[in-house]
C-alpha atoms as a PDB file:
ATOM      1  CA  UNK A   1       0.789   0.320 -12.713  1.00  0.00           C
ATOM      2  CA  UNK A   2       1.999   4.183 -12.003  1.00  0.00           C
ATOM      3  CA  UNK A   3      -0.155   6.180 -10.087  1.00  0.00           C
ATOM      4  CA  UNK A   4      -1.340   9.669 -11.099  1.00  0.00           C
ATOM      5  CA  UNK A   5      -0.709  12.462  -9.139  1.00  0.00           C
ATOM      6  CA  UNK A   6      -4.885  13.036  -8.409  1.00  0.00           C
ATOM      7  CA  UNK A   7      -4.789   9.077  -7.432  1.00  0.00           C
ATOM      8  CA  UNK A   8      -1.634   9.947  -4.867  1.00  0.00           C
ATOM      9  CA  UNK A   9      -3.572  12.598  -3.641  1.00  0.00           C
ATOM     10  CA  UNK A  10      -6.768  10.535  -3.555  1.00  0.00           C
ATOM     11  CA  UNK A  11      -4.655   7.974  -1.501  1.00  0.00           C
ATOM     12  CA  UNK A  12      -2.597  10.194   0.921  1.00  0.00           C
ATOM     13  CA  UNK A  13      -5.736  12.336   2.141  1.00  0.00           C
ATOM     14  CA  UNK A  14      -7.734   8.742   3.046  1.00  0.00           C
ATOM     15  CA  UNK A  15      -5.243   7.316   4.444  1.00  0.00           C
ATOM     16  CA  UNK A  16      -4.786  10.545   6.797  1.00  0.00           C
ATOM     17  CA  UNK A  17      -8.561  10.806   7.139  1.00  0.00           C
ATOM     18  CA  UNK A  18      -8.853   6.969   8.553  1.00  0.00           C
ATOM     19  CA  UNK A  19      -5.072   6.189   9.668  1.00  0.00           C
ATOM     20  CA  UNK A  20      -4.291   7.405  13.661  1.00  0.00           C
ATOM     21  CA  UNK A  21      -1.041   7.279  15.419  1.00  0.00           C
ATOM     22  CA  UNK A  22       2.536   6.887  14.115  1.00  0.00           C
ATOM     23  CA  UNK A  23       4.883   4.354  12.614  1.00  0.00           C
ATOM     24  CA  UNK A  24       4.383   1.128  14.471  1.00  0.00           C
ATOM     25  CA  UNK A  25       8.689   0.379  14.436  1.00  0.00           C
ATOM     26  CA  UNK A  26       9.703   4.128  15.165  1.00  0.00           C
ATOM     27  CA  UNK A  27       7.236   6.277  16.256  1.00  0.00           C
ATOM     28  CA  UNK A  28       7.601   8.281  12.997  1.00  0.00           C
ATOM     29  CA  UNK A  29       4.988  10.400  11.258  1.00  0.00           C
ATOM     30  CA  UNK A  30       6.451  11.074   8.071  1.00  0.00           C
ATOM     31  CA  UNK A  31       5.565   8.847   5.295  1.00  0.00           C
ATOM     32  CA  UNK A  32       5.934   8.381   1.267  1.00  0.00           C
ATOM     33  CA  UNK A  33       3.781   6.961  -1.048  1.00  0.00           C
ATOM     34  CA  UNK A  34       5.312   4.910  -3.376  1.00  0.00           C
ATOM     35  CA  UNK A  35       4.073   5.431  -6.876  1.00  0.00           C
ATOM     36  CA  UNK A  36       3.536   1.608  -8.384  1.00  0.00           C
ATOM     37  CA  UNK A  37       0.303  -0.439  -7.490  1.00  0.00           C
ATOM     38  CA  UNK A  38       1.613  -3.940  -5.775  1.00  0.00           C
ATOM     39  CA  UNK A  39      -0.475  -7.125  -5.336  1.00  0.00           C
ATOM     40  CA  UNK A  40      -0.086 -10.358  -3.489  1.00  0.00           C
ATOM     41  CA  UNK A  41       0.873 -13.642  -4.925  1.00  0.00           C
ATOM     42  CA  UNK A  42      -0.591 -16.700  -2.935  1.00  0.00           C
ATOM     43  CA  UNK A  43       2.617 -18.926  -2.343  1.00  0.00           C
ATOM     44  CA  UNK A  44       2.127 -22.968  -2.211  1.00  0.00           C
ATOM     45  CA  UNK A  45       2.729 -25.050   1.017  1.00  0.00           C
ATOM     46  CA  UNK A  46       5.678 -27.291  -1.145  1.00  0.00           C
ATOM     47  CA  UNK A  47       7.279 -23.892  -1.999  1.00  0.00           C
ATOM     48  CA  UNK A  48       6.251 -23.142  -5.428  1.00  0.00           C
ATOM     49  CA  UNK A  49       3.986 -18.966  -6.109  1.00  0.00           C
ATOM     50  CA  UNK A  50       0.712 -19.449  -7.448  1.00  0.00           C
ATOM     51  CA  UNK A  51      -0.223 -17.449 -10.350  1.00  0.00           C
ATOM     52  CA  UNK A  52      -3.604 -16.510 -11.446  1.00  0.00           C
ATOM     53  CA  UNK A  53      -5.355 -16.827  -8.248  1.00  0.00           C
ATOM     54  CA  UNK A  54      -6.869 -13.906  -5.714  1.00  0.00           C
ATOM     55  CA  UNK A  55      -5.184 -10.650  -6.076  1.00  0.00           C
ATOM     56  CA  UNK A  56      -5.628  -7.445  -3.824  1.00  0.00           C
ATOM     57  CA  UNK A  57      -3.861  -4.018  -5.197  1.00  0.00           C
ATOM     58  CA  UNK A  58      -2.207  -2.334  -2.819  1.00  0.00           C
ATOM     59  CA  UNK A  59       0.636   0.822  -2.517  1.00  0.00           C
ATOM     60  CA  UNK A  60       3.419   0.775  -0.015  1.00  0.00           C
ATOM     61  CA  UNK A  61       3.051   3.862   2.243  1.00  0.00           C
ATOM     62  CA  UNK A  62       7.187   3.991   3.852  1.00  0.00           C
ATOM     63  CA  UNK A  63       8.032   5.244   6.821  1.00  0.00           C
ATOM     64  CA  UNK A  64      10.152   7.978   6.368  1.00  0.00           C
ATOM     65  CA  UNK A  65      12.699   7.486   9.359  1.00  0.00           C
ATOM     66  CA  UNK A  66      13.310   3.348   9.727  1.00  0.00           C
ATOM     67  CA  UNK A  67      11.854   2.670   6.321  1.00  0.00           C
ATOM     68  CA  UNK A  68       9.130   0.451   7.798  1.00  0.00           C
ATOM     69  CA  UNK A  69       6.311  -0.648   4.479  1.00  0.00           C
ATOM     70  CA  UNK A  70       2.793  -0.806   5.460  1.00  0.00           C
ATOM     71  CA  UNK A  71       0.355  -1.982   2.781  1.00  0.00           C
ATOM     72  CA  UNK A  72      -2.770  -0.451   2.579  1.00  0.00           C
ATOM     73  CA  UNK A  73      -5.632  -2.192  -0.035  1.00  0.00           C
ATOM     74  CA  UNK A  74      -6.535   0.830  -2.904  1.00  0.00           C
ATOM     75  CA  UNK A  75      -9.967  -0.156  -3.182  1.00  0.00           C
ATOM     76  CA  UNK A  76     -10.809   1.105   0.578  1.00  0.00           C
ATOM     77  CA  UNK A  77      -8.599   4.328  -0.128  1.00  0.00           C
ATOM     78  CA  UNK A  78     -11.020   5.463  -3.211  1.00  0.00           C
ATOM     79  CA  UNK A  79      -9.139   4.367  -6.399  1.00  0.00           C
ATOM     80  CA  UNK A  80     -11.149   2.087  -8.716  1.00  0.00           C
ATOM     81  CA  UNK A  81      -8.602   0.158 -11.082  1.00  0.00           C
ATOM     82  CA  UNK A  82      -9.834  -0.511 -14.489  1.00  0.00           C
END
């Protein structure tokens, strides 16, 4: 799912409202939002994905310098999915 440029903005001014310090790899403090909505997919001790179970939406803020992803949960950044 795109984001919409009020939800990036939504997004970027939480995360620099709750987020301190820099890029845990680089020290970096330039980052970019990356505009698709990701989830998790719960993976199976024999090896196979498991489909249809617990999902968490999430965007992929990247550090700008060493390209380092951190994944941040949308619900606690103010963006209700529908």
């Amino acid at each position: 799912m795109a984001l919409t440029e009020r939800q990036k903005e939504t997004i970027m001014s939480n995360i620099k409202a709750k987020i301190r310090g820099s890029c845990p790899m680089c020290g970096g403090n330039q980052w970019n939002l990356e505009n698709e909505i990701v989830g998790t997919v719960a993976a199976s001790i024999g090896g196979g994905l498991g489909l249809g179970g617990p999902y968490v939406p999430m965007v992929q803020v990247i550090c700008n310098n060493c390209g380092f992803v951190a994944h941040h949960a949308v619900g606690l950044l103010g963006i209700k999915l529908q």
